[in-house]
C-alpha atoms as a PDB file:
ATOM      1  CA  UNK A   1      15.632  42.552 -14.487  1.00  0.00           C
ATOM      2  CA  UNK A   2      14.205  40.566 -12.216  1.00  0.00           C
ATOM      3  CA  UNK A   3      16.036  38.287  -9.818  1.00  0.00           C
ATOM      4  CA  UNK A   4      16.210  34.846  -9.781  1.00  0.00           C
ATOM      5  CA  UNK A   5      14.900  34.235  -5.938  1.00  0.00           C
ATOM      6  CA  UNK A   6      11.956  36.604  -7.263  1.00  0.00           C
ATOM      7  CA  UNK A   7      11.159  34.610 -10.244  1.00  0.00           C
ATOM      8  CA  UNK A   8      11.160  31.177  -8.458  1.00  0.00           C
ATOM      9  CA  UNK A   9       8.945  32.909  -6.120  1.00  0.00           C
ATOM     10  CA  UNK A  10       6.550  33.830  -8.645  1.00  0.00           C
ATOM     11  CA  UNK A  11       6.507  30.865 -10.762  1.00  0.00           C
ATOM     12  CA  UNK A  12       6.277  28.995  -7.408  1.00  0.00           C
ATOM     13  CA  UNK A  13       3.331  31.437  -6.358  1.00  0.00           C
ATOM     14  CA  UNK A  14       0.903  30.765  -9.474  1.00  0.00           C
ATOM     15  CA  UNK A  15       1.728  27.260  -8.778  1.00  0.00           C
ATOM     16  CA  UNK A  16       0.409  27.339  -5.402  1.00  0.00           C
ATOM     17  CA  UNK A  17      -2.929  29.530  -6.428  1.00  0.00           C
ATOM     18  CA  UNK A  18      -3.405  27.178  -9.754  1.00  0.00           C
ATOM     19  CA  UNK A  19      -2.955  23.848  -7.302  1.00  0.00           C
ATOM     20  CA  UNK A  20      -5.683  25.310  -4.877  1.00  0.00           C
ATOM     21  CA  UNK A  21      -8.198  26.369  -7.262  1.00  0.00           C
ATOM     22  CA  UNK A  22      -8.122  23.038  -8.409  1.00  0.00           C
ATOM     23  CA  UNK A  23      -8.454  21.442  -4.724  1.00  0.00           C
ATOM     24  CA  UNK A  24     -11.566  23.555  -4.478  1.00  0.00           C
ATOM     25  CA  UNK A  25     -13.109  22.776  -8.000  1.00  0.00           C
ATOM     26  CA  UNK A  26     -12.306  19.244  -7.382  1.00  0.00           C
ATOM     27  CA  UNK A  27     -14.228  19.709  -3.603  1.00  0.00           C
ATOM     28  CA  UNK A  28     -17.130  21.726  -5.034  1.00  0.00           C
ATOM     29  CA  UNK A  29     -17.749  18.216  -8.618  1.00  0.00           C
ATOM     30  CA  UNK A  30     -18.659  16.607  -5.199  1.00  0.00           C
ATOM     31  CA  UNK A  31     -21.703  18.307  -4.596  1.00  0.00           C
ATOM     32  CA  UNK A  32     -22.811  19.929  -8.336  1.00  0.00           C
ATOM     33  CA  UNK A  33     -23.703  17.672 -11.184  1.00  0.00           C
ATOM     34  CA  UNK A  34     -20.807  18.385 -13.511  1.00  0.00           C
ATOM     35  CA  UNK A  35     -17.357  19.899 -13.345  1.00  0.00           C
ATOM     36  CA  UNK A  36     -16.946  23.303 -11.801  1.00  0.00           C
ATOM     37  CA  UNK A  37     -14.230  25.381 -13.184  1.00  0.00           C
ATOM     38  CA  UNK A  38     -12.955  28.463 -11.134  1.00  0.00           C
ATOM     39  CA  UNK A  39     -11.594  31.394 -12.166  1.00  0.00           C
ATOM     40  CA  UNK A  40     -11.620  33.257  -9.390  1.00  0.00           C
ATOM     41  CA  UNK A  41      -7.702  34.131  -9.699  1.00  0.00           C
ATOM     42  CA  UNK A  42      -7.631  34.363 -13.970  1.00  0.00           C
ATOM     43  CA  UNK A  43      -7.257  37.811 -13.988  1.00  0.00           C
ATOM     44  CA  UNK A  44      -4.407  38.164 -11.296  1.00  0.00           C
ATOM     45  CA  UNK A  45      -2.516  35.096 -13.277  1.00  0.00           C
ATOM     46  CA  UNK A  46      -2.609  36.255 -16.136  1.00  0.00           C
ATOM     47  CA  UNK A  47      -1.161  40.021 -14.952  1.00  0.00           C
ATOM     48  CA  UNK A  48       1.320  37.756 -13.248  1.00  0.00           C
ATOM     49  CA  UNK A  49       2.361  35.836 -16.521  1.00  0.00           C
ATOM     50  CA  UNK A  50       1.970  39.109 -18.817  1.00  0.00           C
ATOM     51  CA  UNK A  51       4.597  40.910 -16.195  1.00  0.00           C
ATOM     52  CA  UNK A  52       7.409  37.574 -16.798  1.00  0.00           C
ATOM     53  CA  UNK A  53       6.914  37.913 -20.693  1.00  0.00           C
ATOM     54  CA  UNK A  54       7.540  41.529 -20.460  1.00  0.00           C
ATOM     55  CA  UNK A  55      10.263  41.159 -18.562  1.00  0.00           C
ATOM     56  CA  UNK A  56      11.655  38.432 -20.327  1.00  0.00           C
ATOM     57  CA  UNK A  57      10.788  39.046 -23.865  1.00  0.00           C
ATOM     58  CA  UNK A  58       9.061  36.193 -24.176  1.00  0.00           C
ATOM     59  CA  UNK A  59       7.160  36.080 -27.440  1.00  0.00           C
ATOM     60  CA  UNK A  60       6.920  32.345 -27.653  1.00  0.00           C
ATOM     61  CA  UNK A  61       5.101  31.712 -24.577  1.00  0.00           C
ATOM     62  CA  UNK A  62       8.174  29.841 -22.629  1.00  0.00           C
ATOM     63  CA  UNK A  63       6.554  30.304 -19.084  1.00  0.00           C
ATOM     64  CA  UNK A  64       2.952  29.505 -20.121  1.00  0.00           C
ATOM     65  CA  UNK A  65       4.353  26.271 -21.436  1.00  0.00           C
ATOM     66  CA  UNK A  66       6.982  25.502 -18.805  1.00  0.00           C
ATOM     67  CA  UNK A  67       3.774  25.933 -16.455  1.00  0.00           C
ATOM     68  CA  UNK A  68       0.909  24.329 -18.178  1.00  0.00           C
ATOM     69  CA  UNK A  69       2.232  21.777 -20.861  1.00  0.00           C
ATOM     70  CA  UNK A  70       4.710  20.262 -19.478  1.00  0.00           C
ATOM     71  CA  UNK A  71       3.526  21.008 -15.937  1.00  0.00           C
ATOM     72  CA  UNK A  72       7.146  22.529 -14.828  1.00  0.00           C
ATOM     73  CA  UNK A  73       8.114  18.867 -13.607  1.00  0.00           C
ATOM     74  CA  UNK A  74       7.226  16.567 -16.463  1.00  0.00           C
ATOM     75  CA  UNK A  75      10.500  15.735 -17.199  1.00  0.00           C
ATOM     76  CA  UNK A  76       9.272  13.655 -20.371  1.00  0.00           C
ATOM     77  CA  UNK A  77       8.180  16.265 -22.535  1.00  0.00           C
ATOM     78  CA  UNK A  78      11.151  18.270 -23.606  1.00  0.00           C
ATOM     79  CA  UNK A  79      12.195  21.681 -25.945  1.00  0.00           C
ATOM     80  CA  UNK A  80      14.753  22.178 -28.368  1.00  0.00           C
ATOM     81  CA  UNK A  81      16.556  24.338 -30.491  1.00  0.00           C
ATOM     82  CA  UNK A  82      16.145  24.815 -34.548  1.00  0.00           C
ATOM     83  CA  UNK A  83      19.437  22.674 -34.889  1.00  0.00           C
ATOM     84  CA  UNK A  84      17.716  19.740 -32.625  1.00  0.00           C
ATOM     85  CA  UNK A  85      19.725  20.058 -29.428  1.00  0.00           C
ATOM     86  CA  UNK A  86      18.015  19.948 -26.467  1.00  0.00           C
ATOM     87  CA  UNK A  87      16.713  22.432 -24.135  1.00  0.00           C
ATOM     88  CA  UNK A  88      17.674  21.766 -20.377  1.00  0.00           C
ATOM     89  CA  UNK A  89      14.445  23.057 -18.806  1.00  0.00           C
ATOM     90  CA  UNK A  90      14.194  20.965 -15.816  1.00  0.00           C
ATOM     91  CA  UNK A  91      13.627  23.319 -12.937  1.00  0.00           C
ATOM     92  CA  UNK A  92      12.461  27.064 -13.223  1.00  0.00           C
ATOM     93  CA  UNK A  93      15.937  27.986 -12.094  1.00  0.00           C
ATOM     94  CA  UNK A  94      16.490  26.313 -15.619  1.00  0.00           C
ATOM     95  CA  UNK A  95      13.711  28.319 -17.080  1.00  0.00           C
ATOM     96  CA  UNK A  96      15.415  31.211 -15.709  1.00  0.00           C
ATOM     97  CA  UNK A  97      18.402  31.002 -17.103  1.00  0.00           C
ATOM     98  CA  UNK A  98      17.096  30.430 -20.675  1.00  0.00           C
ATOM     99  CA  UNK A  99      14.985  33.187 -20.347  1.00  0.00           C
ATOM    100  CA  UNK A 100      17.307  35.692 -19.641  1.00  0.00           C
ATOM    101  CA  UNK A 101      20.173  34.214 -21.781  1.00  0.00           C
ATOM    102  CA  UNK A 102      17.108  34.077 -24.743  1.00  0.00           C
ATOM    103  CA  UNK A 103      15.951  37.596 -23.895  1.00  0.00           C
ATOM    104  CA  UNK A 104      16.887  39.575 -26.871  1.00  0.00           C
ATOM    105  CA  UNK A 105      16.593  36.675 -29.398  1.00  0.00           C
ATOM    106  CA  UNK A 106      13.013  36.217 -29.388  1.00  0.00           C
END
């Protein structure tokens, strides 16, 4: 299993890459007609996020979303159970602990 500190670290790693990528597409729509897109890091990410789902069993694509759709601090967009309750996924120490509690249920 992966650790917590090691998990935060990751999530907090792709983060950083994702955030910089976009810095430098952002920099380069200055200069070329168009947007730029970069995927310079795709294939690294994406061994990154295939490694967390293996680890964590996750079938339903928890990380991808806690990443990308609600943008890990969008606190307005919110998960829940099948019975309607709500899922507390504020932080990715949050994420964490659903993951791992959620591991053998997916």
């Amino acid at each position: 299993m992966i650790t917590l500190k090691t998990f935060k670290n990751t999530i907090k790693a792709i983060r950083k890459q994702s955030d910089k990528e976009h810095e430098f597409c952002d920099a380069l729509d200055k200069i070329v007609d168009g947007r730029f897109i970069s995927e310079m890091s795709t294939d690294i990410l994406t061994a990154l996020f295939d490694c967390l789902k293996d680890i964590f069993n996750d079938k339903d694509d928890w990380i991808s979303w806690w990443m990308y759709e609600r943008d890990g601090n969008n606190k307005k967009m919110k998960a829940y159970h099948k019975d309607k309750t709500e899922i507390k996924l504020d932080t990715a120490e949050d994420l964490y602990k659903f993951l791992k509690k959620n591991k053998n249920n997916q």
